[in-house]
C-alpha atoms as a PDB file:
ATOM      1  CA  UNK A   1      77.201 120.119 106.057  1.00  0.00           C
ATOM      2  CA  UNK A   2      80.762 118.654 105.742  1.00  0.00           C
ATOM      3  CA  UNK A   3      81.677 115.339 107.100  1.00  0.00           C
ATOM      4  CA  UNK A   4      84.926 113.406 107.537  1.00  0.00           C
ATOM      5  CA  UNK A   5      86.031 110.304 106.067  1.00  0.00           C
ATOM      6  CA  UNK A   6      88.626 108.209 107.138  1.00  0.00           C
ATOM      7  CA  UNK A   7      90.336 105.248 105.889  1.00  0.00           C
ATOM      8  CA  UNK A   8      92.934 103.097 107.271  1.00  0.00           C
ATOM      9  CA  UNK A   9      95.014 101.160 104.372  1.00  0.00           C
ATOM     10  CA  UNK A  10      97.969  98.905 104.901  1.00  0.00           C
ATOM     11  CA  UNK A  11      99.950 100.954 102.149  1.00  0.00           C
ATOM     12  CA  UNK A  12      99.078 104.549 100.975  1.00  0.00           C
ATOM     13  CA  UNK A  13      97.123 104.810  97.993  1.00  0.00           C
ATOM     14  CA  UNK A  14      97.851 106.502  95.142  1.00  0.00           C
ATOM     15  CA  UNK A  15      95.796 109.298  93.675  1.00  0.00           C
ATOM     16  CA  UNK A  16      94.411 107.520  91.079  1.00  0.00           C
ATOM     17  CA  UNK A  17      92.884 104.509  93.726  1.00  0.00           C
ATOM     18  CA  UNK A  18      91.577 107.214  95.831  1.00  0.00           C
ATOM     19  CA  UNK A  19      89.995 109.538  92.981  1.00  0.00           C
ATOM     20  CA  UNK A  20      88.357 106.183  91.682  1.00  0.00           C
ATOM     21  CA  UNK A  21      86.970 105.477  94.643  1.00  0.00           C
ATOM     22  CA  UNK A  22      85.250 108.568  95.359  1.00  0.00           C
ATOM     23  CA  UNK A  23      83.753 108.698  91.230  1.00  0.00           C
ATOM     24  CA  UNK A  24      82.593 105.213  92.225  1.00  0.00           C
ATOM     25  CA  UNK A  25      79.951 107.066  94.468  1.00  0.00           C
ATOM     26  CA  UNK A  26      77.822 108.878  92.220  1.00  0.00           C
ATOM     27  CA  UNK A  27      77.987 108.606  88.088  1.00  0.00           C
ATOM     28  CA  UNK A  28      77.750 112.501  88.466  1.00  0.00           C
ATOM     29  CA  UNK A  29      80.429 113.730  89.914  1.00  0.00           C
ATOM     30  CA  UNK A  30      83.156 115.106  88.038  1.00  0.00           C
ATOM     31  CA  UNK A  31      86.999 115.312  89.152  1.00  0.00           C
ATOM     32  CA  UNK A  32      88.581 119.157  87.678  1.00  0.00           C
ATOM     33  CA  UNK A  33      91.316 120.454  88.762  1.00  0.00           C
ATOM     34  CA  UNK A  34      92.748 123.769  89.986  1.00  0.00           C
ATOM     35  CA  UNK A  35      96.162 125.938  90.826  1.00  0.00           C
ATOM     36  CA  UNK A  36      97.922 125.073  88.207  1.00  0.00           C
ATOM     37  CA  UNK A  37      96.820 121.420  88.551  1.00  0.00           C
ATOM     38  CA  UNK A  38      98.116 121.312  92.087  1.00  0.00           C
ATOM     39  CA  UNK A  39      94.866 120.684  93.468  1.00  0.00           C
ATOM     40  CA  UNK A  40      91.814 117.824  92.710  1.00  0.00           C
ATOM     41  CA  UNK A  41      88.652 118.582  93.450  1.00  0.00           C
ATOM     42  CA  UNK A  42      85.830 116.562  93.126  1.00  0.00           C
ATOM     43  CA  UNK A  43      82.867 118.386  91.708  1.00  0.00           C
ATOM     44  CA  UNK A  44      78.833 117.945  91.519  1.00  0.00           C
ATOM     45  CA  UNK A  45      77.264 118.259  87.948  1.00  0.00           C
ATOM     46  CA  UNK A  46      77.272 121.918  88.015  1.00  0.00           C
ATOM     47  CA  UNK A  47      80.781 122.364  88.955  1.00  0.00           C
ATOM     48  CA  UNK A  48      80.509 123.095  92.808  1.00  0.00           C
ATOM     49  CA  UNK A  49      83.626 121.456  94.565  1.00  0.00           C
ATOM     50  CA  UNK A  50      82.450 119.058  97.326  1.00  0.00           C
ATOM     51  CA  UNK A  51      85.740 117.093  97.972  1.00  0.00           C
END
C-alpha cells in the first residue's frame, strides 16, 4: 500500500535534510541511487525501493 506524506517547511529543504529524515525512520533502510545518479531511492534491507 503506498501512502503520501506531506510537509510544509518555511524554506525548501535540501536533499540531504530530507534523505536524513527519512533514514531517521528505520536503521534499515538504505538510500541507492539510480539513472545515472539522477534518481534517490530509498530502499528496504533487501534492496526493494519504497521511497
Amino acid at each position: 500500500m503506498t501512502k503520501d506524506v506531506i510537509a510544509l517547511t518555511e524554506r525548501m529543504p535540501d536533499a540531504v535534510s530530507v534523505l536524513a529524515g527519512l533514514l531517521a525512520g528505520d536503521a534499515d533502510l538504505r538510500v541507492e541511487t539510480t539513472g545515472e545518479g539522477a534518481v534517490v531511492q530509498l530502499c528496504d534491507a533487501e534492496g526493494r525501493p519504497l521511497v
